[in-house]
Protein backbone atom coordinates (compact mmCIF):
# COMPACT_ATOMS: atom_id res chain seq x y z
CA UNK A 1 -16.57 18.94 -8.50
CA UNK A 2 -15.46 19.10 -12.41
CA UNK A 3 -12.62 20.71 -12.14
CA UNK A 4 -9.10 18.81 -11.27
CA UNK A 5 -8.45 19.96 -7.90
CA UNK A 6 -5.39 19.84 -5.29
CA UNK A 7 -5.12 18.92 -2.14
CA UNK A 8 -2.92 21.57 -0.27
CA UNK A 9 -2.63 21.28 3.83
CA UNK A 10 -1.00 21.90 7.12
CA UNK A 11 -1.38 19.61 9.95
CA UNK A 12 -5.01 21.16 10.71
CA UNK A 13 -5.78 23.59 7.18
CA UNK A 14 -6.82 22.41 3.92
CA UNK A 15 -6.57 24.57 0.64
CA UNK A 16 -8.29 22.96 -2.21
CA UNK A 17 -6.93 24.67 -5.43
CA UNK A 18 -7.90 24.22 -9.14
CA UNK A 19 -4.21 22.47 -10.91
CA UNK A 20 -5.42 23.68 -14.08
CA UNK A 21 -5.54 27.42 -13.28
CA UNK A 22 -4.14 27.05 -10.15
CA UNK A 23 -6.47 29.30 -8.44
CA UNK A 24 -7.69 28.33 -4.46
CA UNK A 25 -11.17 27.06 -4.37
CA UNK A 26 -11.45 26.82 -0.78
CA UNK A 27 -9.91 27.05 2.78
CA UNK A 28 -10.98 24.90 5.12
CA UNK A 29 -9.91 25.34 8.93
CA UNK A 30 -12.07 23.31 11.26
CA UNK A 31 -12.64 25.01 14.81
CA UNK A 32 -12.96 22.31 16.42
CA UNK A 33 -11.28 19.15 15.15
CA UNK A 34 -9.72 15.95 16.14
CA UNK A 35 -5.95 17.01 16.00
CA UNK A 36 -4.80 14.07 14.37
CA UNK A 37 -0.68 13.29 14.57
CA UNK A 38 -0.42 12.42 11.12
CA UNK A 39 -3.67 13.62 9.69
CA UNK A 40 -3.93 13.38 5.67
CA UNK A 41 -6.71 14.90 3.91
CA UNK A 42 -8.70 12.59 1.38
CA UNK A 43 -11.26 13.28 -1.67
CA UNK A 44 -14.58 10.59 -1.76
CA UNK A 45 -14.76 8.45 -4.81
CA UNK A 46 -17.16 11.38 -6.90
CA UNK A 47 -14.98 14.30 -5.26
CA UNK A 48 -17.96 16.20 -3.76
CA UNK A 49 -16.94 15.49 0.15
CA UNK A 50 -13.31 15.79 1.83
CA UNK A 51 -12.13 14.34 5.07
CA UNK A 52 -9.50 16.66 7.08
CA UNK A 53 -8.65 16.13 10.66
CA UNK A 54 -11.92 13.82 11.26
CA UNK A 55 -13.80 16.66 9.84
CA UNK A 56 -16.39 16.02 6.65
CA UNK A 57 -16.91 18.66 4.24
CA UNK A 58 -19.08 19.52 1.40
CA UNK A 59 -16.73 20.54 -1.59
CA UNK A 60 -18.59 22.63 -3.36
CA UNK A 61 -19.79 25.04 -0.33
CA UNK A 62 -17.18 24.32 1.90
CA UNK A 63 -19.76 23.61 5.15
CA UNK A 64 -19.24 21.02 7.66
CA UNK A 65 -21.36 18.29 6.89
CA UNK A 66 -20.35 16.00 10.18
CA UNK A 67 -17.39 14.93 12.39
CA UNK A 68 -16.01 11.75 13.16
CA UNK A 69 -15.89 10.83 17.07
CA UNK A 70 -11.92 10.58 17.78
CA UNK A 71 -11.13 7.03 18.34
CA UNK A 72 -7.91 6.90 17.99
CA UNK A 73 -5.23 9.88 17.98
CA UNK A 74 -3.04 9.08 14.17
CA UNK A 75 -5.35 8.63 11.49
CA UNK A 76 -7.99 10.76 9.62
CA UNK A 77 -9.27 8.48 7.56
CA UNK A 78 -9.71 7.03 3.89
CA UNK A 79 -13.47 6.91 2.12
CA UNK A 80 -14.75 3.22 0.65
CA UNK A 81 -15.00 3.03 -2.90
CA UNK A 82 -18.81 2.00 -2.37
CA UNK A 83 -19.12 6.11 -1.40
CA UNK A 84 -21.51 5.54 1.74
CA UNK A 85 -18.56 4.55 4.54
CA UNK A 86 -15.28 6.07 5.69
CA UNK A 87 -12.62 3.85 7.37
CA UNK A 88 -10.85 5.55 9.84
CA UNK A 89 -7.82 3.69 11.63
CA UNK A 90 -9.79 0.50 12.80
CA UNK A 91 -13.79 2.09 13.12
CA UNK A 92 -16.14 1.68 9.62
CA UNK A 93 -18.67 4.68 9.81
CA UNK A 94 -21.59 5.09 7.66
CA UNK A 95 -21.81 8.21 6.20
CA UNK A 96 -25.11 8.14 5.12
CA UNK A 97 -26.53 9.28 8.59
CA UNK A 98 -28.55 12.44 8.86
CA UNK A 99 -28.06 13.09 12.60
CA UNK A 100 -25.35 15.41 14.09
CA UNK A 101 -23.15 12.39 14.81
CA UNK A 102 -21.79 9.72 12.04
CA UNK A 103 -22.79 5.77 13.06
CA UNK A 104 -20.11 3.75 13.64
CA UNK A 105 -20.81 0.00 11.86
CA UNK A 106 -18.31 -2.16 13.38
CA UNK A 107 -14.89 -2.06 14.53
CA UNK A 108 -11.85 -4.06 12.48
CA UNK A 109 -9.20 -4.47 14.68
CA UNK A 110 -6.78 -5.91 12.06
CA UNK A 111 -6.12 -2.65 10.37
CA UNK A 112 -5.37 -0.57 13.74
CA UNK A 113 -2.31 1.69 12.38
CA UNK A 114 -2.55 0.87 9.07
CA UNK A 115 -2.65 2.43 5.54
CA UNK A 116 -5.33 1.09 3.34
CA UNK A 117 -5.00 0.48 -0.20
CA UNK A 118 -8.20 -0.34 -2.42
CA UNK A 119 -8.21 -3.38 -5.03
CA UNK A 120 -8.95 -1.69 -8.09
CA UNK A 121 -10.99 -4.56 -9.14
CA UNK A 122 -11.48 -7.16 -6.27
CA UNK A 123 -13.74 -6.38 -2.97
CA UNK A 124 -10.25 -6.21 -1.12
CA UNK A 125 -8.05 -4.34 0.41
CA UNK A 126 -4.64 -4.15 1.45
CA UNK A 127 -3.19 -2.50 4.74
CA UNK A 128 0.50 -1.89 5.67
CA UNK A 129 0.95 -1.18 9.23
CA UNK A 130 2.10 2.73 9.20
CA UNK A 131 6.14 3.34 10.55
CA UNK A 132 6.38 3.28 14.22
CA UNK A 133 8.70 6.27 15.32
CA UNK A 134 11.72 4.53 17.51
CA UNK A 135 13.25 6.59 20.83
CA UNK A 136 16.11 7.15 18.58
CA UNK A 137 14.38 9.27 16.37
CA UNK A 138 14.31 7.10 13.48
CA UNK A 139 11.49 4.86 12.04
CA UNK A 140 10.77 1.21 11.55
CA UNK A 141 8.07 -0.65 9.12
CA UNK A 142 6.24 -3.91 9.75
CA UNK A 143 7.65 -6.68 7.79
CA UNK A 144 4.50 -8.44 6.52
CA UNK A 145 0.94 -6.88 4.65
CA UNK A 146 -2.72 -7.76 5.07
CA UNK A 147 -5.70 -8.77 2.59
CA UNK A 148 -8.87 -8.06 3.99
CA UNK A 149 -12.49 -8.31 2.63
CA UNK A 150 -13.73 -5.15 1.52
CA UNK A 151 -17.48 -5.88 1.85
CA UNK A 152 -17.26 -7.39 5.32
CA UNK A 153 -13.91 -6.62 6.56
CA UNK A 154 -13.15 -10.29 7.19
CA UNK A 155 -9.66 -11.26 7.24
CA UNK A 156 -8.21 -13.11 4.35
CA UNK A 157 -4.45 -13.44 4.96
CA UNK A 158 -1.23 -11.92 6.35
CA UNK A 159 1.73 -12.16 3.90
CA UNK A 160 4.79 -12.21 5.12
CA UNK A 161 8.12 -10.28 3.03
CA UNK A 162 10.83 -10.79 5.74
CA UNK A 163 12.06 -6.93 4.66
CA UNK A 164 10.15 -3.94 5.99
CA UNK A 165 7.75 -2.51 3.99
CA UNK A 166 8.20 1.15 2.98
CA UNK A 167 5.18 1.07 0.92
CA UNK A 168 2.75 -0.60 -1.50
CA UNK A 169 0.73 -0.25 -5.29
CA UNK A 170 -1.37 -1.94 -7.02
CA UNK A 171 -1.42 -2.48 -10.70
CA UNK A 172 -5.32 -1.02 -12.43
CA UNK A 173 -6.57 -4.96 -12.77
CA UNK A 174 -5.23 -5.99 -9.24
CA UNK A 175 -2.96 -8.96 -11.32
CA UNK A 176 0.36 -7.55 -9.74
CA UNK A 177 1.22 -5.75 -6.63
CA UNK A 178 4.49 -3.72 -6.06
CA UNK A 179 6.37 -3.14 -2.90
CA UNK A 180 8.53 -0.83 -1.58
CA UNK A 181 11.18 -3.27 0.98
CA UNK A 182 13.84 -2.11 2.66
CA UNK A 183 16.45 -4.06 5.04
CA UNK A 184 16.75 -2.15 8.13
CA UNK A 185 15.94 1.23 10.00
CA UNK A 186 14.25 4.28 7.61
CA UNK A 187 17.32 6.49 8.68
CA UNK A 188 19.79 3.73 8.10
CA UNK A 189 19.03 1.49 5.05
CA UNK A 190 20.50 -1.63 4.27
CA UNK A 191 19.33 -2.29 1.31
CA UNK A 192 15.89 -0.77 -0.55
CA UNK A 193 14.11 -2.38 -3.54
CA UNK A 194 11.46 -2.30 -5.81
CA UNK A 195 9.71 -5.79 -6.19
CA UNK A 196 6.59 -7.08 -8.28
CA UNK A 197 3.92 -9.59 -7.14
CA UNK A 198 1.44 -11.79 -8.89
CA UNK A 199 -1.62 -11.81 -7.53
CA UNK A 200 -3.16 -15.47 -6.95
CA UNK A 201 -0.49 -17.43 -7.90
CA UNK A 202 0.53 -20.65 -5.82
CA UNK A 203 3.88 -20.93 -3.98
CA UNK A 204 5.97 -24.49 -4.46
CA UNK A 205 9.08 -25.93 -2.96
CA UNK A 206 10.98 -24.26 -6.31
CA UNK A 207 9.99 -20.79 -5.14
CA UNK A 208 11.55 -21.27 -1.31
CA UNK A 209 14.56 -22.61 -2.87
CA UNK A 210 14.97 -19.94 -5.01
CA UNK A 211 14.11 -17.19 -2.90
CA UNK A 212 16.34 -18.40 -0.20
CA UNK A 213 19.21 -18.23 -2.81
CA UNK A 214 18.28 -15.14 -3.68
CA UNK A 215 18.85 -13.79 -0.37
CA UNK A 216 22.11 -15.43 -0.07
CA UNK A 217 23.35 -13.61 -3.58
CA UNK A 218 22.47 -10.49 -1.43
CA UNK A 219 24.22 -11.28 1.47
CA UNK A 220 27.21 -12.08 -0.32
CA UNK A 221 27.00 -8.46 -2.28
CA UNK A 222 27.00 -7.29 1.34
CA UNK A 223 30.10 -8.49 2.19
CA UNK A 224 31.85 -8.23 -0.52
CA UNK A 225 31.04 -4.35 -0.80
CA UNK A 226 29.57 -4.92 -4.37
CA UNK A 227 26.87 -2.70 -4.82
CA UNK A 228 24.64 -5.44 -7.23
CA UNK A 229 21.68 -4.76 -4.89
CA UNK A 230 21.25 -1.44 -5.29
CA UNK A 231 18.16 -1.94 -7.28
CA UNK A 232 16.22 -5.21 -8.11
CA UNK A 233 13.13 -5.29 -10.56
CA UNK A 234 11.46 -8.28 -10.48
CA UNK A 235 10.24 -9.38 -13.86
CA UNK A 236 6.81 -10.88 -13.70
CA UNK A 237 6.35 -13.92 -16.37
CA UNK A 238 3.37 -13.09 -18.50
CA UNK A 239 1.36 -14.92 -20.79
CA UNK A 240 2.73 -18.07 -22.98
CA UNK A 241 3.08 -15.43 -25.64
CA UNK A 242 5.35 -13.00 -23.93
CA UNK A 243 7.36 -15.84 -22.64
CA UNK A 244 8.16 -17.28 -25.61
CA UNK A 245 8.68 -14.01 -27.23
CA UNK A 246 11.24 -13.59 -24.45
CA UNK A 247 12.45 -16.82 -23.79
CA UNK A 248 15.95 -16.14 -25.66
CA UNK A 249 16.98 -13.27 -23.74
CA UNK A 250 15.75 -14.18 -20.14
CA UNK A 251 15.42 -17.95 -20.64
CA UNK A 252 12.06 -19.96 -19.70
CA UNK A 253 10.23 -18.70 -16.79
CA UNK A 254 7.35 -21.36 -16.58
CA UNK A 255 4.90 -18.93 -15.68
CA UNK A 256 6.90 -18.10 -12.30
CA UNK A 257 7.67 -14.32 -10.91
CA UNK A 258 11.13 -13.20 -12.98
CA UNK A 259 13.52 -11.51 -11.42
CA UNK A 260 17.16 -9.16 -12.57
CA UNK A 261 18.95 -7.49 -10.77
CA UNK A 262 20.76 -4.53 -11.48
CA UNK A 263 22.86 -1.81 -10.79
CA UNK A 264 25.37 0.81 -11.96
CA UNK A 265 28.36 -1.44 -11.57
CA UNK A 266 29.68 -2.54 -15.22
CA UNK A 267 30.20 -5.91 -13.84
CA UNK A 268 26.84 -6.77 -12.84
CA UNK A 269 25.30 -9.37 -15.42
CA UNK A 270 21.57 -7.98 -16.37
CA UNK A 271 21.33 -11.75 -17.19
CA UNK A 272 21.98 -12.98 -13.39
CA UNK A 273 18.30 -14.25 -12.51
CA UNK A 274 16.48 -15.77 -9.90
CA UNK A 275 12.45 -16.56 -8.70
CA UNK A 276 10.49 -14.56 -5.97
CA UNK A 277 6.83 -14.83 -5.18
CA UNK A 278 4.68 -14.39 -1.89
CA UNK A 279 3.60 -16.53 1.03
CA UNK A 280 0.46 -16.20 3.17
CA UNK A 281 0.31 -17.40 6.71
CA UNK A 282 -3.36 -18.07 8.26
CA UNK A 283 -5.65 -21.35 8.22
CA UNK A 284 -5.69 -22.27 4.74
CA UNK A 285 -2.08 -22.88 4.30
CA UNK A 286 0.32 -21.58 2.28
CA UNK A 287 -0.76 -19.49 -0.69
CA UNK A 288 -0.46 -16.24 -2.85
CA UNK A 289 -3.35 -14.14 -2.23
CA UNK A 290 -5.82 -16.54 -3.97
CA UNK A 291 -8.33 -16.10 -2.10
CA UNK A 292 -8.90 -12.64 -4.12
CA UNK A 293 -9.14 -14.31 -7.77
């Protein structure tokens, strides 16, 4: 398709409108669909096929190409970058089939209730487990994220945050990642940042330290009722240039993740700094992702 177009939809009807005139293109409203709970409709990579509701469509005419089979009862489904599978909840189907039914390549039960995020550059992806409604009524996130191999859907690692993950970006050269973390339930936060990642970057003794006094400074704004945490950015150190460029106002950073806090409160210091960075937990040992450099 070669005009922008916008995804518009129900639960179970897609509207496919043109953002520049903001005309509707098309109405889709499968008869007979999968009836997913939290169904999301998705573009492919070249935007002539859309996913609703386990339901594949041809942009352009708007016919029903195939259907997934319904293996699980949440997800639709996201399309692979490489534009010939679609990954939907933990089943890989090839979508190059030209019988009445999709084939189903393998099964990856790492990313059951997941959201899958591509590495813009990498053959990776990421996956944050999806928020798990509680018989309160409110929601809770996993606390860790996975890496897995893109091309064979190997595992790489599982990195633990300690904070429940809200959400996750990557950066357009997969060097940082940013998080969404909040302490506690999704109806009653804690506390909710924003923190960067490098990608690939090794975790020492300095970094525990100083992450574990970092979450002490925290604490301590807790109880204290200070509201100092009410937004963190960390500031990711750069090359040689930029630190040295920087080194006045923020002091070294020796090539370790930089972080400031801040806040509304006048008597917060944009100065007051500490370090943050990643650890993965599988065979290899402790690490940041390196396995994707």
């Amino acid at each position: 398709m070669n005009v922008l177009t916008l995804l518009v939809f129900t639960k179970h009807v897609l509207i496919i409108y043109d953002v520049n005139t903001g005309t509707a293109i098309v109405k889709l409203a499968p008869q007979l669909s999968n009836l997913y709970t939290k169904n999301k409709a998705t573009f492919s990579w070249n935007d002539e096929l859309v996913l609703t509701d386990g339901v594949l469509y041809d942009v352009n005419s708007g016919k029903v190409i195939n259907r997934l089979d319904k293996l699980n009862q949440t997800q639709n489904g996201v399309f692979h970058p490489n534009g010939l599978e679609i990954i939907s909840n933990t089943e890989v189907w090839d979508i190059r089939t030209e019988s009445s039914t999709l084939h189903l390549l393998k099964t990856v039960p790492v990313l059951n209730q997941c959201s899958i995020i591509f590495s813009p550059v990498n053959s990776a992806l990421y996956a944050i487990s999806m928020e798990q409604e509680m018989d309160d009524g409110d929601s809770s996130y996993d606390s860790s994220f996975k890496t897995v191999d893109s091309n064979d859907y190997t595992s790489i690692a599982t990195i633990e945050v300690k904070k429940n993950i809200y959400d996750l970006a990557v950066n357009s050269y997969d060097t940082q990642i940013a998080l969404i973390e909040n302490q506690g339930m999704y109806n009653s936060v804690q506390e909710s940042v924003v923190r960067l990642y490098d990608v690939g970057r090794q975790r020492d003794d300095e970094d525990e330290q100083e992450e574990e006094d970092e979450d002490d400074e925290m604490d301590n704004s807790d109880d204290d009722g200070s509201d100092a945490g009410d937004r963190v950015i960390i500031n990711l150190g750069g090359s040689d240039d930029n630190n040295a460029n920087n080194e006045e106002e923020r002091g070294s950073n020796n090539g370790r993740a930089h972080s400031r806090t801040s806040s509304s409160s006048s008597s917060s210091s944009s100065d007051d700094s500490s370090w943050t960075s990643l650890s993965g937990s599988d065979d290899s040992g402790d690490f940041l992702l390196q396995e994707l450099l």
